[in-house]
Protein backbone atom coordinates (compact mmCIF):
# COMPACT_ATOMS: atom_id res chain seq x y z
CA UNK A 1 -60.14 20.32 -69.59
CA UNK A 2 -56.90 18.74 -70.39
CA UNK A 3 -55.85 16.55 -72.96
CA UNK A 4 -53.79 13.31 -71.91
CA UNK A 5 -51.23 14.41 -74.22
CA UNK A 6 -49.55 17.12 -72.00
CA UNK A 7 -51.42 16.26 -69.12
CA UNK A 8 -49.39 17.01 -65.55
CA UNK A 9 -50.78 15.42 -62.76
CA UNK A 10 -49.19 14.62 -58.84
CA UNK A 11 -49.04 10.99 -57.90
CA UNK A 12 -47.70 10.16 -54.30
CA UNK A 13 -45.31 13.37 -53.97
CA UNK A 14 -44.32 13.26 -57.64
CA UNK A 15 -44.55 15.13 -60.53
CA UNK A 16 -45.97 12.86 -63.43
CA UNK A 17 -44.87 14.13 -67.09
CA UNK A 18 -44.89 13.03 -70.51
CA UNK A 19 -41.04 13.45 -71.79
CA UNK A 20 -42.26 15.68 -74.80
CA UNK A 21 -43.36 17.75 -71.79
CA UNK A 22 -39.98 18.64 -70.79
CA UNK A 23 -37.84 21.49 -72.98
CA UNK A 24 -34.94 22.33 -73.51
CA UNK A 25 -35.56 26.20 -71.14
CA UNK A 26 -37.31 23.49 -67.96
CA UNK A 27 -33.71 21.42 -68.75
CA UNK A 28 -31.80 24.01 -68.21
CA UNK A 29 -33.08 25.06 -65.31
CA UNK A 30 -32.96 21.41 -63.67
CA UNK A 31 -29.16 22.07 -64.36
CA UNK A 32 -28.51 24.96 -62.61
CA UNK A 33 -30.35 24.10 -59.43
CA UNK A 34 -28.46 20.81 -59.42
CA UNK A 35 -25.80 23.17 -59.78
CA UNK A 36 -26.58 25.97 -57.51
CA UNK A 37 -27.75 23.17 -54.66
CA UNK A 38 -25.18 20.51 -55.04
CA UNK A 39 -21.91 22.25 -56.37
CA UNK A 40 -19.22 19.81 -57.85
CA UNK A 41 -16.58 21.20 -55.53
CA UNK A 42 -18.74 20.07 -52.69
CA UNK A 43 -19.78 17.07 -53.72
CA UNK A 44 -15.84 16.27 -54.73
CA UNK A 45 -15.34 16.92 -50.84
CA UNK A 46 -18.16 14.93 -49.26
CA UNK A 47 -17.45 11.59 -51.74
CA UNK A 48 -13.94 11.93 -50.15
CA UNK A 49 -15.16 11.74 -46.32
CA UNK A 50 -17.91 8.83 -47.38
CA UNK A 51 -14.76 6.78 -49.31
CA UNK A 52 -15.64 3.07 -47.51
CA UNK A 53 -19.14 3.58 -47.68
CA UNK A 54 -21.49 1.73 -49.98
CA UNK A 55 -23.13 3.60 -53.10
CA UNK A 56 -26.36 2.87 -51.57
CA UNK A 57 -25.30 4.96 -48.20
CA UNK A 58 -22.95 7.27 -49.91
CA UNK A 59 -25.62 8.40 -51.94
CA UNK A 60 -28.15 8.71 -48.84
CA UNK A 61 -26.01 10.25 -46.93
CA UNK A 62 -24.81 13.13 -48.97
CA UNK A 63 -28.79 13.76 -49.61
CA UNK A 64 -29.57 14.19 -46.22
CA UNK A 65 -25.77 16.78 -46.37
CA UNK A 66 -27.25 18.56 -49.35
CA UNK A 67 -30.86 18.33 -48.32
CA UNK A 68 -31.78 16.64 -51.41
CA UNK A 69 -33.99 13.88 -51.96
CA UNK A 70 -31.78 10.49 -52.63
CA UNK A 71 -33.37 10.18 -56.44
CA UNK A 72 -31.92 14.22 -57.20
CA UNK A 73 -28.43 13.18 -55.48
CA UNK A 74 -28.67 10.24 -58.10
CA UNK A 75 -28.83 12.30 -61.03
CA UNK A 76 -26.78 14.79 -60.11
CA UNK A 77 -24.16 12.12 -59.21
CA UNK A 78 -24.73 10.57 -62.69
CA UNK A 79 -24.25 14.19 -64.17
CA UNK A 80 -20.71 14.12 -62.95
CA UNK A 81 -19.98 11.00 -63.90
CA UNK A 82 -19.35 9.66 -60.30
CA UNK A 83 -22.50 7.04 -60.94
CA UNK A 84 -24.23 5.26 -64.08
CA UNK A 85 -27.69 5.20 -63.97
């Protein structure tokens, strides 16, 4: 049975955690799959072709190019310092 203190549980497609449940090794390896999926470089290029959109759509739209959902485009975004969260 487990305890609600590191309970994990799924709750309408996501992942429910308590933040002491995430270290420093699961961190890391958030990074480089932002990384490995949705390259600076790439990103750079795509902002550049979506200049006159809104945040709203540039952000939707280079999920569907990266085939990412909208909420990991908006953290990787933040990452680079193209948005504030």
């Amino acid at each position: 049975m487990l305890d609600n203190q590191s309970a994990s549980f799924l709750d309408d497609a996501k992942i429910m955690r308590r933040s002491s449940d995430w270290n420093s090794d699961e961190h890391q390896a958030n990074r480089f799959a932002a990384a490995l999926l949705m390259p600076r470089a790439l990103i750079d290029s795509a902002l550049e072709k979506t200049l006159w959109f809104p945040w709203d759509d540039k952000k939707s739209c280079l999920a569907k190019t990266f085939q990412v959902s909208e909420e990991s485009m908006g953290y990787r975004l933040n990452s680079l310092g193209k948005i504030s969260l």
